[in-house]
Protein backbone atom coordinates (compact mmCIF):
# COMPACT_ATOMS: atom_id res chain seq x y z
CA UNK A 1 -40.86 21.60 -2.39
CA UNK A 2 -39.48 18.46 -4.16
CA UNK A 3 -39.79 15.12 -2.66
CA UNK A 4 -36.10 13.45 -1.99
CA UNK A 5 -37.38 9.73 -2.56
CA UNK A 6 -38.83 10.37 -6.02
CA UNK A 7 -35.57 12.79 -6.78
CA UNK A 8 -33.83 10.96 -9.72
CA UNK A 9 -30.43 13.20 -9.11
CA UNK A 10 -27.72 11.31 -8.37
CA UNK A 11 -25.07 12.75 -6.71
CA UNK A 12 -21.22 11.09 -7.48
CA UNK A 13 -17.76 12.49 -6.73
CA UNK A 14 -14.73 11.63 -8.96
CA UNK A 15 -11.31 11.78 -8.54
CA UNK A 16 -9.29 13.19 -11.68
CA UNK A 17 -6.86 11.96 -13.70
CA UNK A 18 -3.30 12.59 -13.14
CA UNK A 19 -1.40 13.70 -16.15
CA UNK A 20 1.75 12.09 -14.32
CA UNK A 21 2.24 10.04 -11.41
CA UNK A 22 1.62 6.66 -9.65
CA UNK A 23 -2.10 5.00 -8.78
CA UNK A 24 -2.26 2.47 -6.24
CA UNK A 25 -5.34 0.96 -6.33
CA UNK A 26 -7.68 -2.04 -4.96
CA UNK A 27 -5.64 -1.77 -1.35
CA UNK A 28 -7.12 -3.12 1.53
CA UNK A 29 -9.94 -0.95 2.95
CA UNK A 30 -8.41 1.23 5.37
CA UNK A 31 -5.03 0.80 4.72
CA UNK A 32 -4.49 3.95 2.57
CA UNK A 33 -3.08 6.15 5.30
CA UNK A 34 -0.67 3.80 6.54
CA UNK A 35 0.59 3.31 2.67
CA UNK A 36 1.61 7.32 2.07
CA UNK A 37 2.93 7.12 5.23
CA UNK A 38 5.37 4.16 4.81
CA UNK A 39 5.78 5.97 1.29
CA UNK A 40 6.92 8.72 2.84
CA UNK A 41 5.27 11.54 0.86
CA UNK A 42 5.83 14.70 2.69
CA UNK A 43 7.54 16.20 0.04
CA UNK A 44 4.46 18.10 -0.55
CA UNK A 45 3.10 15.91 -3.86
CA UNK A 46 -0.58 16.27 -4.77
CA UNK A 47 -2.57 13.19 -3.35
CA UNK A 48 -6.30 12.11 -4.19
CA UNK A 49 -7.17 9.77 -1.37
CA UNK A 50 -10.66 7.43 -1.82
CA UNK A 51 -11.25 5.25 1.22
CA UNK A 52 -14.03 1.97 1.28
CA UNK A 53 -15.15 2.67 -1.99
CA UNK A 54 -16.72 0.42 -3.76
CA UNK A 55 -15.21 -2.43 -5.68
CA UNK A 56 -16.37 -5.18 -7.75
CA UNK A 57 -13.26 -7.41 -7.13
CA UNK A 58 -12.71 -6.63 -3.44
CA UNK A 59 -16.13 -5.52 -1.90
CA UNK A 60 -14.39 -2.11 -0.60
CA UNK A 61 -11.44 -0.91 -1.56
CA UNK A 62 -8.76 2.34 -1.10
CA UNK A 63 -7.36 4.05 -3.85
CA UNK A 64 -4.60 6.71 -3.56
CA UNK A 65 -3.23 8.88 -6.63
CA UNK A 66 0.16 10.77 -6.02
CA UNK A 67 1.57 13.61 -8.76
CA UNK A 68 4.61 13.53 -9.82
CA UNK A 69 5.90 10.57 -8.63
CA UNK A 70 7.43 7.53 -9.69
CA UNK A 71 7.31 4.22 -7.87
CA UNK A 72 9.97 2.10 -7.02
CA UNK A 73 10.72 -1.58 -6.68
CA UNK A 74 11.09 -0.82 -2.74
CA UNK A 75 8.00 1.30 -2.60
CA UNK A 76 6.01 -1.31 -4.38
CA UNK A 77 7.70 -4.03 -2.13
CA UNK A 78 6.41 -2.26 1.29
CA UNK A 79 2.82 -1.81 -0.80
CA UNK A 80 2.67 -5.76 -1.24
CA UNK A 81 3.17 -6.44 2.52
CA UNK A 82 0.42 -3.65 3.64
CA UNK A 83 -1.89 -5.26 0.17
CA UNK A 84 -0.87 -8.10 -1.14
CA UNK A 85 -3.68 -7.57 -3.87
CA UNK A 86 -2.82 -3.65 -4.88
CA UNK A 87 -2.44 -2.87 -8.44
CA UNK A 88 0.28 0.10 -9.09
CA UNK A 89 0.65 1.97 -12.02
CA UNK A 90 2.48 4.97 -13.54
CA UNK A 91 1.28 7.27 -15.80
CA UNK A 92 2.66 9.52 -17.91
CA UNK A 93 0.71 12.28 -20.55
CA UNK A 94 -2.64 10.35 -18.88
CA UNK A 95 -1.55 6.88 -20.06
CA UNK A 96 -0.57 4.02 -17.61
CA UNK A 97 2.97 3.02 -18.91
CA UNK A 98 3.74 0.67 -15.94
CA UNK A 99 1.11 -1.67 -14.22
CA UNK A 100 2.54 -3.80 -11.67
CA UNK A 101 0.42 -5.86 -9.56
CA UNK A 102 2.18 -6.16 -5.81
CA UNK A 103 3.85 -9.09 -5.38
CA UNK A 104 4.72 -9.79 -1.96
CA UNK A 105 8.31 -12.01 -2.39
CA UNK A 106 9.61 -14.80 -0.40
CA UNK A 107 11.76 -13.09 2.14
CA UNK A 108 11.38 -9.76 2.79
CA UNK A 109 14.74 -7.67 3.18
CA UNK A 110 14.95 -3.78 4.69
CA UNK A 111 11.23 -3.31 4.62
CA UNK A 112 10.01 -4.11 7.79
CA UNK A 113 11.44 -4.40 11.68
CA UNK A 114 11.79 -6.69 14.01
CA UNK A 115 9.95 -6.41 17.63
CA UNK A 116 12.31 -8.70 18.96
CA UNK A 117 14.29 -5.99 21.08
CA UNK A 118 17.11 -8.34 21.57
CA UNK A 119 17.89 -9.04 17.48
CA UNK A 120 20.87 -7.85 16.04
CA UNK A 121 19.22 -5.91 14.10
CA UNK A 122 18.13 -3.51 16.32
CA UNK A 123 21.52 -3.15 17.61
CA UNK A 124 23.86 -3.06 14.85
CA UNK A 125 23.71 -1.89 11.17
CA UNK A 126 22.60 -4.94 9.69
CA UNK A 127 19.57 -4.72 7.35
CA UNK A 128 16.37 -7.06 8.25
CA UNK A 129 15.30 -10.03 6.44
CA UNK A 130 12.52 -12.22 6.97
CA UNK A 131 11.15 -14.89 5.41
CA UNK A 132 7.32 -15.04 4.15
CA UNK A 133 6.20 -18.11 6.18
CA UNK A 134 2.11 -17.37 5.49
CA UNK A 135 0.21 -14.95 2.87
CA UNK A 136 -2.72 -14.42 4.03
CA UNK A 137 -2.79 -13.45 6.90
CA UNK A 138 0.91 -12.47 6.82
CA UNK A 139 3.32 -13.99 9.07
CA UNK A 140 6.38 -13.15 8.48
CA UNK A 141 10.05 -14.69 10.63
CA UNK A 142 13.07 -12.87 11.26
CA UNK A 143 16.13 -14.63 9.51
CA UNK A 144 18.47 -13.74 12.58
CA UNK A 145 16.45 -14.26 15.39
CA UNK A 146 13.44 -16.39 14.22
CA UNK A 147 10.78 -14.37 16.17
CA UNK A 148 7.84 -15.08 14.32
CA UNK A 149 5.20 -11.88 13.54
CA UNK A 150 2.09 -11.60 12.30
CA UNK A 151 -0.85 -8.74 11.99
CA UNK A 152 -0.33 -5.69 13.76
CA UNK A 153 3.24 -6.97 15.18
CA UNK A 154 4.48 -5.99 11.37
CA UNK A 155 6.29 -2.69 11.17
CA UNK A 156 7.33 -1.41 7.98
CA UNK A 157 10.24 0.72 8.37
């Protein structure tokens, strides 16, 4: 019978490489579901998903790899407001030919929606915008109604 303590195995799981598709890496620990799901894959894509793993830069980190797939400005927009500190990338044949780190703009436009029940925008078929009024944490104000939101009040669409 071997002794565990003086075992010198290490045991270590990796994720592969994709031969195409987008990394999004160093998001906030624990936000990885919410970003496929405001990312909408459901199309069936291949997805490696690594939750509070460890990470020199952030302490604990997320880390999601999708096949296939390309990333758009949009989908990198709604990445910066769940992460403001994500790094994206595409990759094609293995090598990253895009890295983008998220970049969370001034105002925000069609991303998220208001909780004000009583804002146009929830009425008619006007798009959102809100203005970036605080980083970190986010607080974010609705250009047509002013209600201010913040934390778990944010909704990305």
């Amino acid at each position: 019978m071997t002794d565990e303590k003086n075992s010198s195995v290490s045991m270590e799981m990796r994720i592969s490489k994709l031969r195409n598709g987008a990394v999004i890496d160093h998001l906030r620990p624990g936000t990885a579901m919410k970003a496929i799901q405001v990312l909408g894959v459901t199309d069936g894509s291949t997805l490696s998903i690594g939750m509070f793993l460890d990470s020199k830069k952030m302490g604990r980190k997320d880390l999601i790899k999708i096949e296939n797939r390309t990333l758009t400005t949009k989908e990198i927009n709604k990445i910066a407001v769940l992460s403001p500190e994500a790094t994206l990338c595409n990759i094609r044949d293995y090598q990253v030919v895009q890295k983008t780190k998220a970049h969370l703009p001034r105002e925000i436009s069609v991303i998220v929606r208001c909780n004000n029940p009583k804002c146009i925008t929830n009425h008619e078929k006007v798009g959102t915008l809100f203005a970036v009024v605080e980083d970190n944490p986010l607080k974010l104000r609705c250009r047509y109604c002013e209600r201010a939101m913040s934390g778990d009040e944010i909704e990305l669409i």
